[in-house]
Protein backbone atom coordinates (compact mmCIF):
# COMPACT_ATOMS: atom_id res chain seq x y z
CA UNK A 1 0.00 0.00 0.00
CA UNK A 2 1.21 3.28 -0.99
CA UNK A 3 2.31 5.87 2.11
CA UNK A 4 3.21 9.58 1.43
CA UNK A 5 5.21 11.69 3.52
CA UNK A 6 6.73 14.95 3.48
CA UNK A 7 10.63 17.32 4.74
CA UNK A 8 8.80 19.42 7.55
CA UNK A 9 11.31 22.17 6.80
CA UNK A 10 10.93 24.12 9.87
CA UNK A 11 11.95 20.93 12.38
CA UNK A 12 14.07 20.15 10.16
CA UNK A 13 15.96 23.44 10.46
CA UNK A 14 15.27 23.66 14.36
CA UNK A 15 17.42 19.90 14.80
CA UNK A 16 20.17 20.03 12.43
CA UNK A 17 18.77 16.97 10.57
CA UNK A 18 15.78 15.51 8.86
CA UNK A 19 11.96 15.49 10.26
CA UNK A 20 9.31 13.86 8.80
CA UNK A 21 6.07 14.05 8.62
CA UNK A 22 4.06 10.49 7.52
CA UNK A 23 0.89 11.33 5.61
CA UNK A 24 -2.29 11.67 8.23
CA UNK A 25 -4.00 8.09 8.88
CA UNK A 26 -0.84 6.09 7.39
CA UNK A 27 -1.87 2.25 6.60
CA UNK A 28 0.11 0.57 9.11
CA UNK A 29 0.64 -2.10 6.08
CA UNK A 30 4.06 -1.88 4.39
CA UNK A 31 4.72 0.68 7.37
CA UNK A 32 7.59 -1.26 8.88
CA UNK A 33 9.64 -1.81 5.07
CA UNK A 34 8.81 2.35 4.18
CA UNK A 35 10.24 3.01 7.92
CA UNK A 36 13.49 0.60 6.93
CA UNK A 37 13.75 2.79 3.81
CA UNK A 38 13.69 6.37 4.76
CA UNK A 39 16.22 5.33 7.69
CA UNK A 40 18.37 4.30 5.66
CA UNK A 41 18.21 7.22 2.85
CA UNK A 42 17.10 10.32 4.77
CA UNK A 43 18.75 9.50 8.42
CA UNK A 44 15.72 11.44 10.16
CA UNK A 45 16.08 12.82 13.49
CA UNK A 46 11.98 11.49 13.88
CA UNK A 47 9.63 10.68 11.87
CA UNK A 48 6.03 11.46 13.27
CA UNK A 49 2.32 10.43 12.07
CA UNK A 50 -1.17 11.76 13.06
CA UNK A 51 -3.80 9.42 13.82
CA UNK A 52 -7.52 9.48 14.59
CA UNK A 53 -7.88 9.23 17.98
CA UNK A 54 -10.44 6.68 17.82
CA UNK A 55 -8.30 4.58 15.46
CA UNK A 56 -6.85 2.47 18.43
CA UNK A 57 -5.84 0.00 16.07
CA UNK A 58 -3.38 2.04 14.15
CA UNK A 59 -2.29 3.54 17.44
CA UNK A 60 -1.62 0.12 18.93
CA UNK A 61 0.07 -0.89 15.43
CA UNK A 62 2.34 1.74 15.41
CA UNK A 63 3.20 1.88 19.44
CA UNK A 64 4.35 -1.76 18.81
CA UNK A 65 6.49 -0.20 15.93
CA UNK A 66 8.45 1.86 18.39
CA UNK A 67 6.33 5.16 17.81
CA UNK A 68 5.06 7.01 21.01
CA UNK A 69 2.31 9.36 22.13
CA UNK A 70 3.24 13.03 22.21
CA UNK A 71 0.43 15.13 21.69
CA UNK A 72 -3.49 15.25 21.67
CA UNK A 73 -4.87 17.46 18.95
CA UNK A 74 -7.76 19.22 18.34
CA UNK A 75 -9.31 20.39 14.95
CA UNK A 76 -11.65 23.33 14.89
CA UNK A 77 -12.75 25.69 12.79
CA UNK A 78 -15.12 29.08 12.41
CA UNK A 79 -17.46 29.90 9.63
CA UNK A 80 -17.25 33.82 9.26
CA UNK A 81 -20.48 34.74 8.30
CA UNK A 82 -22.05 33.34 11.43
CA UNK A 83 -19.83 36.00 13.17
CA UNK A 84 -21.31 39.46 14.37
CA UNK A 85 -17.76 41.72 15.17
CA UNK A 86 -17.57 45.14 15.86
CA UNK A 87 -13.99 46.04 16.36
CA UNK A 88 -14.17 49.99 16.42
CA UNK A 89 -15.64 48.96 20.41
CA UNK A 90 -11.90 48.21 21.29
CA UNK A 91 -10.73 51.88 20.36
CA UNK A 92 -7.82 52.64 20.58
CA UNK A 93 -6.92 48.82 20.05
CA UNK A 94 -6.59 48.22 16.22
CA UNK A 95 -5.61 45.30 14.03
CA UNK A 96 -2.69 46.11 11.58
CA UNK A 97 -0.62 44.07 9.20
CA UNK A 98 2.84 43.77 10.55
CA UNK A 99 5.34 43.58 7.76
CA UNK A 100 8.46 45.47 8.73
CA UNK A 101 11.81 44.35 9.85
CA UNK A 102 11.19 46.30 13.55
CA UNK A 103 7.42 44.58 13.80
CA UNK A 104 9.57 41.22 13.49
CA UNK A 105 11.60 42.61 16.37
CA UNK A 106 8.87 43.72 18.58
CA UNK A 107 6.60 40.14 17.83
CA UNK A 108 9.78 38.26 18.79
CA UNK A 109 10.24 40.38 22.10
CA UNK A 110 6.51 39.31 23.39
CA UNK A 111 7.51 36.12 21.70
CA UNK A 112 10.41 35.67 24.41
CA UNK A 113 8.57 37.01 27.38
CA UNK A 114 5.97 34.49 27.54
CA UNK A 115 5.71 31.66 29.31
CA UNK A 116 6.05 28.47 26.47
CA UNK A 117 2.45 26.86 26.76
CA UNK A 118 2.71 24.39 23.01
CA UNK A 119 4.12 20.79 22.56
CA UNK A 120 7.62 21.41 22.49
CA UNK A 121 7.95 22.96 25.71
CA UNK A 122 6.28 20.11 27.38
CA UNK A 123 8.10 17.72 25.65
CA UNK A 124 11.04 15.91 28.16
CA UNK A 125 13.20 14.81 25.27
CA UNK A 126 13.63 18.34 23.92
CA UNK A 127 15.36 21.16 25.22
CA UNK A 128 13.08 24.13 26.51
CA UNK A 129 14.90 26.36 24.46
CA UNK A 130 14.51 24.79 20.78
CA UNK A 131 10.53 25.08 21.79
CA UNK A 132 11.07 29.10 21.39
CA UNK A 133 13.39 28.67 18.71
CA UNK A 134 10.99 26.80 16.42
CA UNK A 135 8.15 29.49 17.21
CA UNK A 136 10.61 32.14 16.16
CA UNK A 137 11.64 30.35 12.79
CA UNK A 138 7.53 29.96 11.52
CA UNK A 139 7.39 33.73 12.83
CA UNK A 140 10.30 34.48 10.71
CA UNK A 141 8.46 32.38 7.92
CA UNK A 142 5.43 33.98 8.26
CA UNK A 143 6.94 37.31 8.04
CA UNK A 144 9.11 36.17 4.67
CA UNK A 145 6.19 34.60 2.92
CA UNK A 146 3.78 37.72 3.39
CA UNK A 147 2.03 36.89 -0.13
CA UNK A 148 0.65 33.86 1.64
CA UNK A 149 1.41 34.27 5.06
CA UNK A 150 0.28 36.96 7.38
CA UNK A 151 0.81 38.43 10.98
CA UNK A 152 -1.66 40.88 12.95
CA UNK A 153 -0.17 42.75 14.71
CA UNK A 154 -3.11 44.79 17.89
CA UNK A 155 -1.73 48.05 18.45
CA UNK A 156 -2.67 50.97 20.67
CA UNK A 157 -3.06 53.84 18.45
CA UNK A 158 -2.39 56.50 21.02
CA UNK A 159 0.95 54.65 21.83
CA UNK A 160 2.28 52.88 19.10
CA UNK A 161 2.31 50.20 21.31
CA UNK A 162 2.11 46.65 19.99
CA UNK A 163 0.22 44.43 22.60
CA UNK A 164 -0.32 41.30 20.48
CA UNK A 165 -0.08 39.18 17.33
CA UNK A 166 -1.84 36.63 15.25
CA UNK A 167 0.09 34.53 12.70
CA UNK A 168 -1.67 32.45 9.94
CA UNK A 169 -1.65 31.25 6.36
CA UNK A 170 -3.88 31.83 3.53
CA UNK A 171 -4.75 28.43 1.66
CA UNK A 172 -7.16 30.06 -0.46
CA UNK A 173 -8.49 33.55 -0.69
CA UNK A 174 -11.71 32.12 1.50
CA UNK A 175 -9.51 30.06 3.45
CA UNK A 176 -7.19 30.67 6.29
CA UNK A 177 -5.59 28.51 9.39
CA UNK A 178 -4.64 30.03 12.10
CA UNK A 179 -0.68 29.23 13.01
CA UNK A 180 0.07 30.91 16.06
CA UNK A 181 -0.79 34.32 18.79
CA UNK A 182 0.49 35.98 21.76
CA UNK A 183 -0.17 38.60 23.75
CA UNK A 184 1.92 40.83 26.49
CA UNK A 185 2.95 39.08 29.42
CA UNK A 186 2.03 42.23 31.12
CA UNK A 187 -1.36 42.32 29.95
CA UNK A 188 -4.83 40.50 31.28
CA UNK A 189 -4.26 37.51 29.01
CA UNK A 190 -7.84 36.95 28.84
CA UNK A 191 -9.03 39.93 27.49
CA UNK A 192 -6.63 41.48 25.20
CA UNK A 193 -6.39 37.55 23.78
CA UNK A 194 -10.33 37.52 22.50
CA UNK A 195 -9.83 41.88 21.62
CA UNK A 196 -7.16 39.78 19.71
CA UNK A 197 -8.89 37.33 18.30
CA UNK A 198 -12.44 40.03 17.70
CA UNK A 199 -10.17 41.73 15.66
CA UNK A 200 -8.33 39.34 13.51
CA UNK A 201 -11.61 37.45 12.65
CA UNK A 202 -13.54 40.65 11.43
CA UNK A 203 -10.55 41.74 9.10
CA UNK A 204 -10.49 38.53 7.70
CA UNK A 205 -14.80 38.47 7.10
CA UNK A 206 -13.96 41.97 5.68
CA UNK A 207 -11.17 40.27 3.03
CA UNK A 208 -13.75 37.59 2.07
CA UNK A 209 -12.52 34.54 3.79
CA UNK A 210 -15.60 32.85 5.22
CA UNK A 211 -13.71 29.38 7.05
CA UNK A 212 -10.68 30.01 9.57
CA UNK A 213 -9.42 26.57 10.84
CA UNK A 214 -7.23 26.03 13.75
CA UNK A 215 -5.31 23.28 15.60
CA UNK A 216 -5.05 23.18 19.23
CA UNK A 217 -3.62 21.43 21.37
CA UNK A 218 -5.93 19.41 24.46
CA UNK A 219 -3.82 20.48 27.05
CA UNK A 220 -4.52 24.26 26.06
CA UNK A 221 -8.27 24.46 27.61
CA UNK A 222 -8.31 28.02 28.02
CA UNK A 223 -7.79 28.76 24.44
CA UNK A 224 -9.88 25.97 23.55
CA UNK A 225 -12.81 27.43 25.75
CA UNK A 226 -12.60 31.00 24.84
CA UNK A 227 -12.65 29.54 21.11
CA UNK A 228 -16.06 27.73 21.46
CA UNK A 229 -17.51 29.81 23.91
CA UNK A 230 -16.99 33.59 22.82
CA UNK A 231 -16.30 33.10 18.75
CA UNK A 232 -18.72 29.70 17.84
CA UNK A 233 -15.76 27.63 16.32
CA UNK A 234 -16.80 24.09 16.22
CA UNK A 235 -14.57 20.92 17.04
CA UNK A 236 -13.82 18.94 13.25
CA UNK A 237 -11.67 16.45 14.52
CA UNK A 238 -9.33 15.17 16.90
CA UNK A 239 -6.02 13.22 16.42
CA UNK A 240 -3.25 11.58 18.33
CA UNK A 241 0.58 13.03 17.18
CA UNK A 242 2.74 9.53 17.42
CA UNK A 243 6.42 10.03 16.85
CA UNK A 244 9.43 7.14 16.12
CA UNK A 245 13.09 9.06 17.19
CA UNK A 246 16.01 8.00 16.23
């Protein structure tokens, strides 16, 4: 049976070495000889594989194959149109398109500040500091490929002052997902996050894209909460991340 898989460049980049990603749902048949073969050509660092979570099967299959559990994820996503924003409310909070080399600075400062709260900093078997490293090379990304990739950046008008940002990518021009925000340590992380998150969704409604996906982690409840409760995203799917090091 045939199995794709794909360089994720990023990782890749982060370990000094090769990281691949297994198409989603790989047929655990011929697994073990495709495994054999990109060992020996590609030397990865890890190769890793999402999985339904209810496919306890595969999951079983591929523990018994040496891969381990290392993340539950959670697919949602947000039609636009069932959205009712009104952003001018948040004066003198605005949403602006950060595209400068001193935006990258300032998003990387807040970047820095905050405590790490995604997979890689919880991980044991990698080092804290490669968890803020590979958040800083998609920023850097995101900030390179601005003719598909885009970062919001909330600023106070009367200050200048950049409080937040919002990374993301678009697939289409009606359809975005959502990569990756932050907001001041210093600020209530509550409810700059959703003035955030107001904003962001009505400038994209106002562009024309009508579906925003995003992937969450289920250890991150709060954003998952705020998500379903305050903007009426709705839970797709969820997965199981299983990864093979080496």
């Amino acid at each position: 049976m045939e199995h794709n898989w794909s360089k994720l460049d990023v990782e890749s980049e982060l370990f000094g070495g090769t990281v691949i990603q297994l198409e989603d749902n790989s047929p655990i048949s011929g697994l073990d000889f495709l495994e054999k073969k990109l060992v020996a050509k590609e030397k990865p660092i890890y190769i890793q594989c999402l999985l339904d979570a209810d496919n306890i099967t595969s999951i079983h299959s591929m523990e018994n194959q040496g891969f381990r559990y290392i993340e539950f994820r959670l697919f949602r996503g947000l039609k636009t149109q069932d959205v009712q924003l009104g952003s001018s409310s948040y004066f003198p909070f605005s949403l602006e398109l950060l595209n400068e080399e001193e935006h990258l600075k300032q998003v990387l400062n807040i970047l820095y500040s905050h405590v790490n709260d995604d997979r890689f900093s919880n991980d044991p078997l990698i080092n804290p500091f490669l968890a803020k490293k590979r958040l800083e090379l998609y920023i850097r990304k995101s900030f390179r490929d601005s003719k598909t990739e885009f970062v919001f950046g909330l600023v106070n008008k009367y200050s200048n002052e950049l409080i937040g940002f919002r990374t993301g990518i678009y697939y289409t021009k009606q359809f975005v997902q959502y990569f990756y925000s932050c907001v001041k340590s210093s600020y209530d992380q509550v409810k700059y996050s959703n003035i955030l998150e107001s904003c962001a969704i009505e400038t994209l409604s106002k562009q024309g894209v009508v579906q925003i996906n995003a992937v969450t982690s289920g250890c991150n409840v709060n954003e998952l909460n705020e998500s379903f409760r305050d903007f009426g995203f709705t839970l797709n799917k969820a997965m199981v991340l299983m990864r093979k090091m080496y």
